[in-house]
PDB file of N, CA and C in Angstrom:
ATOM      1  N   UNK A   1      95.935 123.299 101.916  1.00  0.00           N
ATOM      2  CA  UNK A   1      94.548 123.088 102.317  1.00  0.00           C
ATOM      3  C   UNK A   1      94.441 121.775 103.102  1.00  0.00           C
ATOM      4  N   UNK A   2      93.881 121.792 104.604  1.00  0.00           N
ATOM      5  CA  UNK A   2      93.598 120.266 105.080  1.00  0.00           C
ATOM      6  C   UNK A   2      91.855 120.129 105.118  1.00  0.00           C
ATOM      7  N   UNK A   3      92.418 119.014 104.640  1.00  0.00           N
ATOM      8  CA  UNK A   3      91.412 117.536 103.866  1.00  0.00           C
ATOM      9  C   UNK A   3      90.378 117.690 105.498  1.00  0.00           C
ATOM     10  N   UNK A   4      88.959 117.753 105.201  1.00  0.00           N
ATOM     11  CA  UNK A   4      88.039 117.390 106.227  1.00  0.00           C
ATOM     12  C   UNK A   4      87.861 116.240 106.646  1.00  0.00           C
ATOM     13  N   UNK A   5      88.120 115.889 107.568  1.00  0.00           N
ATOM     14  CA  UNK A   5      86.832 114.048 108.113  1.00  0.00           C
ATOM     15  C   UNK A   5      86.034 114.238 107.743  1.00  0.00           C
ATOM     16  N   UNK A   6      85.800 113.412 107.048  1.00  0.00           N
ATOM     17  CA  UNK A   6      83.958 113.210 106.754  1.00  0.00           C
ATOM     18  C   UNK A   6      83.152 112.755 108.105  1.00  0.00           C
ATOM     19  N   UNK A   7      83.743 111.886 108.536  1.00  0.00           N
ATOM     20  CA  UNK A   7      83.140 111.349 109.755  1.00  0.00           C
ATOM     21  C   UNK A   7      82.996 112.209 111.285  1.00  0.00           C
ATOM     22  N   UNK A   8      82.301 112.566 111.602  1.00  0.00           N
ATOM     23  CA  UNK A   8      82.062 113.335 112.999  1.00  0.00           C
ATOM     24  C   UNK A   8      83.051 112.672 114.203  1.00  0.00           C
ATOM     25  N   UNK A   9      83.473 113.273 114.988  1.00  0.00           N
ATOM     26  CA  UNK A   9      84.369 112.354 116.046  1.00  0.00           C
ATOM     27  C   UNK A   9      83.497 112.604 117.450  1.00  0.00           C
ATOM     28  N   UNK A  10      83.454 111.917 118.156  1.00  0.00           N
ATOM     29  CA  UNK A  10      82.628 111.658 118.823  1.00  0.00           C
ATOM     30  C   UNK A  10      83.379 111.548 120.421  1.00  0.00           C
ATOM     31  N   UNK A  11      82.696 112.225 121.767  1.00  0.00           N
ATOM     32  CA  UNK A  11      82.953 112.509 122.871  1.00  0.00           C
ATOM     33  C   UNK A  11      83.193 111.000 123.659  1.00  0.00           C
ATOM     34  N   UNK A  12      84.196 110.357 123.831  1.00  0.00           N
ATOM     35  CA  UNK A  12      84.215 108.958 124.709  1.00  0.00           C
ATOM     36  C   UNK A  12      84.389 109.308 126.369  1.00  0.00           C
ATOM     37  N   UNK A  13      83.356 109.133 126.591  1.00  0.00           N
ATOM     38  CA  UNK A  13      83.892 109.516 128.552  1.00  0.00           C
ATOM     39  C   UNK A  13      84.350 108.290 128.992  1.00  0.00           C
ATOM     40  N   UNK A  14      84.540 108.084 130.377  1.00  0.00           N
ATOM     41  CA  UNK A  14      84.720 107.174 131.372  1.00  0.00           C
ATOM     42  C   UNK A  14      83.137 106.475 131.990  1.00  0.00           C
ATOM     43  N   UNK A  15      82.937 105.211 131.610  1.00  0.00           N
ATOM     44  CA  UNK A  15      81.488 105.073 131.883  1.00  0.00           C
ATOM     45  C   UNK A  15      81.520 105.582 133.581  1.00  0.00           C
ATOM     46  N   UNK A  16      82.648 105.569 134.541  1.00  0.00           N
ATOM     47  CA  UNK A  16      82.599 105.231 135.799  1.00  0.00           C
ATOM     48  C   UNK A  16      82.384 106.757 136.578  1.00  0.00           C
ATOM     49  N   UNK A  17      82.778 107.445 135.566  1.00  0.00           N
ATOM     50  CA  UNK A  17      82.671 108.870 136.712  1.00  0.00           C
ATOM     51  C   UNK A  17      82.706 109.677 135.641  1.00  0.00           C
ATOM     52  N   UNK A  18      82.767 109.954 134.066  1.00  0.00           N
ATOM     53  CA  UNK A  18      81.905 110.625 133.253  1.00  0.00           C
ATOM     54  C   UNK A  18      82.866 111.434 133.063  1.00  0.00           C
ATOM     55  N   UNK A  19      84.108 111.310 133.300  1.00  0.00           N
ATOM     56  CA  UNK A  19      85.200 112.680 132.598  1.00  0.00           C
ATOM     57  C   UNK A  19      85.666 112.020 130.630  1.00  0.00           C
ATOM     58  N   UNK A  20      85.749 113.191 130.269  1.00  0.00           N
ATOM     59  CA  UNK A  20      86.339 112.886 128.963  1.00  0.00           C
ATOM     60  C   UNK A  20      87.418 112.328 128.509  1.00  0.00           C
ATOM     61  N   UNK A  21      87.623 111.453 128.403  1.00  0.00           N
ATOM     62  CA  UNK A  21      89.023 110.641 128.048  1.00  0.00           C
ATOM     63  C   UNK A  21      89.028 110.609 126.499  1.00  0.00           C
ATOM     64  N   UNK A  22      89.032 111.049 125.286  1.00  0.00           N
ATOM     65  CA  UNK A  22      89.203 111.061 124.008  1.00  0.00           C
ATOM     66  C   UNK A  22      88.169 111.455 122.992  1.00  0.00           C
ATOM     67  N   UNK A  23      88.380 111.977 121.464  1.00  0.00           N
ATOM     68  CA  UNK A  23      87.393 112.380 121.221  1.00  0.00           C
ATOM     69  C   UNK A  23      88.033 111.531 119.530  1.00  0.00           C
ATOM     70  N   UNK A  24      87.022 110.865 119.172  1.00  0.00           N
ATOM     71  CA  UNK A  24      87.383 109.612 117.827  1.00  0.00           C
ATOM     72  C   UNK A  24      86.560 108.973 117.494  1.00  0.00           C
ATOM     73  N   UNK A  25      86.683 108.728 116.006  1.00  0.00           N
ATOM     74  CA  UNK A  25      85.603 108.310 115.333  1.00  0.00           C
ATOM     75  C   UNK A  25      85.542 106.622 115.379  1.00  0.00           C
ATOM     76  N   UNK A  26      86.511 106.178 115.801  1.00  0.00           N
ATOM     77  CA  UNK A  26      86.933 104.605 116.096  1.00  0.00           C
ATOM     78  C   UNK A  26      88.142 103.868 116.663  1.00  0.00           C
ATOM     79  N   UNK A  27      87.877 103.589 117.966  1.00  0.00           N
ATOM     80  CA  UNK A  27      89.188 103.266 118.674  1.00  0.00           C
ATOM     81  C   UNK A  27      89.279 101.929 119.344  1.00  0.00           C
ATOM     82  N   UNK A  28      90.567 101.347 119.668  1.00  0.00           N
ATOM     83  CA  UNK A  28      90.249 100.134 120.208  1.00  0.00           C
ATOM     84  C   UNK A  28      91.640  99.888 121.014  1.00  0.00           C
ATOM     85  N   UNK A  29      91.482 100.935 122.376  1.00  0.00           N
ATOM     86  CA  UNK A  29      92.438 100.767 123.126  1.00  0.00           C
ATOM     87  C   UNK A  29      92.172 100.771 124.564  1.00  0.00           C
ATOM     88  N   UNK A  30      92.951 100.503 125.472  1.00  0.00           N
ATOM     89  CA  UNK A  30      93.162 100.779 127.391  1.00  0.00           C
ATOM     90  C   UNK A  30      93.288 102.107 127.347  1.00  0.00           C
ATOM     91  N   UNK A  31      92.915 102.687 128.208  1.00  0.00           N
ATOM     92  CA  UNK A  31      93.067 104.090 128.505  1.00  0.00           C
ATOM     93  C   UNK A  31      92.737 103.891 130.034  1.00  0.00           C
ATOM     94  N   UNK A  32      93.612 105.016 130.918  1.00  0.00           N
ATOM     95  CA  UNK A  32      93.480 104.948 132.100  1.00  0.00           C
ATOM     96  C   UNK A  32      92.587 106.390 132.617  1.00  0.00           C
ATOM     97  N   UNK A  33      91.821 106.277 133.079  1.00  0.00           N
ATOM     98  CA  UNK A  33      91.008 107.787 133.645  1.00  0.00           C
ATOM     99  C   UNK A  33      92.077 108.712 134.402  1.00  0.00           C
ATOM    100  N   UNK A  34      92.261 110.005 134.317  1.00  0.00           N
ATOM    101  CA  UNK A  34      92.856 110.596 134.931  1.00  0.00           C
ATOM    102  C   UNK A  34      92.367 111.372 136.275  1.00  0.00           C
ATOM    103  N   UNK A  35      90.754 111.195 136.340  1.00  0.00           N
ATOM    104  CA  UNK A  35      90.157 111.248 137.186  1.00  0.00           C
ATOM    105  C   UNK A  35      90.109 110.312 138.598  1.00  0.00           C
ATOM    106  N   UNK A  36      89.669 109.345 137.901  1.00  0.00           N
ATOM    107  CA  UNK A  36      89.149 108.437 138.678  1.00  0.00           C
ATOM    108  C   UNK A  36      90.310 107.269 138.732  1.00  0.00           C
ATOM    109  N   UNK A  37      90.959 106.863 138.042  1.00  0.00           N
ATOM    110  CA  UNK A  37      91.883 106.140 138.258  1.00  0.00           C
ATOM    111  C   UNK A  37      92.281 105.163 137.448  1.00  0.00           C
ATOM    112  N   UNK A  38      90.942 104.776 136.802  1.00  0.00           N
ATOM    113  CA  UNK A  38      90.486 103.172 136.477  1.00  0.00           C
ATOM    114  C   UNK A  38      90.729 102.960 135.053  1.00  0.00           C
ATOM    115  N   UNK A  39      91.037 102.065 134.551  1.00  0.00           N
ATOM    116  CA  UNK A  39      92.060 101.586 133.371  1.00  0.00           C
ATOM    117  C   UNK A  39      90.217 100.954 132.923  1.00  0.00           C
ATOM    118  N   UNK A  40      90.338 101.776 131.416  1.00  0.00           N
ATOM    119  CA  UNK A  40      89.259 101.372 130.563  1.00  0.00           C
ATOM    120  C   UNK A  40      89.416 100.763 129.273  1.00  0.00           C
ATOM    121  N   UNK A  41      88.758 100.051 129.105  1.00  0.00           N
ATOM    122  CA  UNK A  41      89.290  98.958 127.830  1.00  0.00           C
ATOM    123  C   UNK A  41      87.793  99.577 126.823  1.00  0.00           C
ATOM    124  N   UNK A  42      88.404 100.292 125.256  1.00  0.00           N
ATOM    125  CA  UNK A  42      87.609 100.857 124.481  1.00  0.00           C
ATOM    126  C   UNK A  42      87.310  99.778 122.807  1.00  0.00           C
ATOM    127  N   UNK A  43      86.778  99.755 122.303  1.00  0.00           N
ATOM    128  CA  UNK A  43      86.361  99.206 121.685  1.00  0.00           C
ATOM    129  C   UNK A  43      84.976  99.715 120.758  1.00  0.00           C
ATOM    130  N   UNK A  44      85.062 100.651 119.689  1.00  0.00           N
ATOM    131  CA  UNK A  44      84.494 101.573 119.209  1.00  0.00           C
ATOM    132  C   UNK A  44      84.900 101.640 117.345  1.00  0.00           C
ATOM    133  N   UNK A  45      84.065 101.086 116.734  1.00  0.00           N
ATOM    134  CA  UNK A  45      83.853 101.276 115.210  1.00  0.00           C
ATOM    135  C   UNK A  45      82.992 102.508 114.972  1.00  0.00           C
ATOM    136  N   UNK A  46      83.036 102.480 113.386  1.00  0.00           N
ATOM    137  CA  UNK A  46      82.461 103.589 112.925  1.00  0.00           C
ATOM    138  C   UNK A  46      80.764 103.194 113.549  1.00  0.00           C
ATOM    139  N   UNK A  47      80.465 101.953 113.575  1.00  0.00           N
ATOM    140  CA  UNK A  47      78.854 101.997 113.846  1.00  0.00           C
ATOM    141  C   UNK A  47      78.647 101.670 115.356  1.00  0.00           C
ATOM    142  N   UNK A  48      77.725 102.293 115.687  1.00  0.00           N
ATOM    143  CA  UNK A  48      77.496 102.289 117.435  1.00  0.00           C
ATOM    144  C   UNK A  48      77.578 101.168 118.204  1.00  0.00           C
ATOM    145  N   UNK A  49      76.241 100.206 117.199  1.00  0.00           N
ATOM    146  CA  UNK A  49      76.107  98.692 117.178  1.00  0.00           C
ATOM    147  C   UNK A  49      77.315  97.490 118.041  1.00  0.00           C
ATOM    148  N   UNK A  50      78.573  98.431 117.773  1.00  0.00           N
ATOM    149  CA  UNK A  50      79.974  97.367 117.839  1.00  0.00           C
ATOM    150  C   UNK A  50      79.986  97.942 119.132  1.00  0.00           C
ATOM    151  N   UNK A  51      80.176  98.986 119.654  1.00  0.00           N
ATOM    152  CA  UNK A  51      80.790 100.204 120.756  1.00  0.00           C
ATOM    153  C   UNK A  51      80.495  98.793 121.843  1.00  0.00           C
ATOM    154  N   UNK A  52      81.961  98.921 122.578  1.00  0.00           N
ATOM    155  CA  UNK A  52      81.771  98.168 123.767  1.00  0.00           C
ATOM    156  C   UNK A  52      82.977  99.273 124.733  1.00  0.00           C
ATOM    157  N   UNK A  53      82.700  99.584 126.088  1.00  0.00           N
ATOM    158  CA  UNK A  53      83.328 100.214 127.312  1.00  0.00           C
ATOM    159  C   UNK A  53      83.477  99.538 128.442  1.00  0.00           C
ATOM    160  N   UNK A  54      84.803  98.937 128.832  1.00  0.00           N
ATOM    161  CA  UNK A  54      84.414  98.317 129.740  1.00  0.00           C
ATOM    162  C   UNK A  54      85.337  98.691 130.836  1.00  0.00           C
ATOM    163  N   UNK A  55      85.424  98.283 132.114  1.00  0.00           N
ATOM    164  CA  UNK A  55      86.145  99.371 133.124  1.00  0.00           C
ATOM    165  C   UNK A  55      86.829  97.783 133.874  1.00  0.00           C
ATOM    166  N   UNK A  56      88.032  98.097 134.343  1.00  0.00           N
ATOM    167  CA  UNK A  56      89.269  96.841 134.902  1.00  0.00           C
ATOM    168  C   UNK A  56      89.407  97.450 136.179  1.00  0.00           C
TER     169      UNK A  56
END
């Protein structure tokens, strides 16, 4: 039997051109868009409050 998340995981796009780059309940990494190009720095706790996206 696998164990549920309790926690919902949640859609992270690219603020810059809106494609989906990951789907997580709390992350705190670079990710590069495969769209658009652009190397995104994530920063995402369980509470919204923290959520920072920022684009390099």
């Amino acid at each position: 039997m696998i164990n549920k998340v309790e926690d919902k995981m949640e859609k992270i796009k690219c603020p810059n051109c809106g494609h989906t780059l990951i789907f997580a309940t709390n992350i705190d990494a670079e990710l590069k868009c495969n769209r658009c190009k652009k190397i995104i720095k994530i920063q995402k706790e369980k509470s919204e409050e923290h959520a920072q996206t920022i684009v390099k």
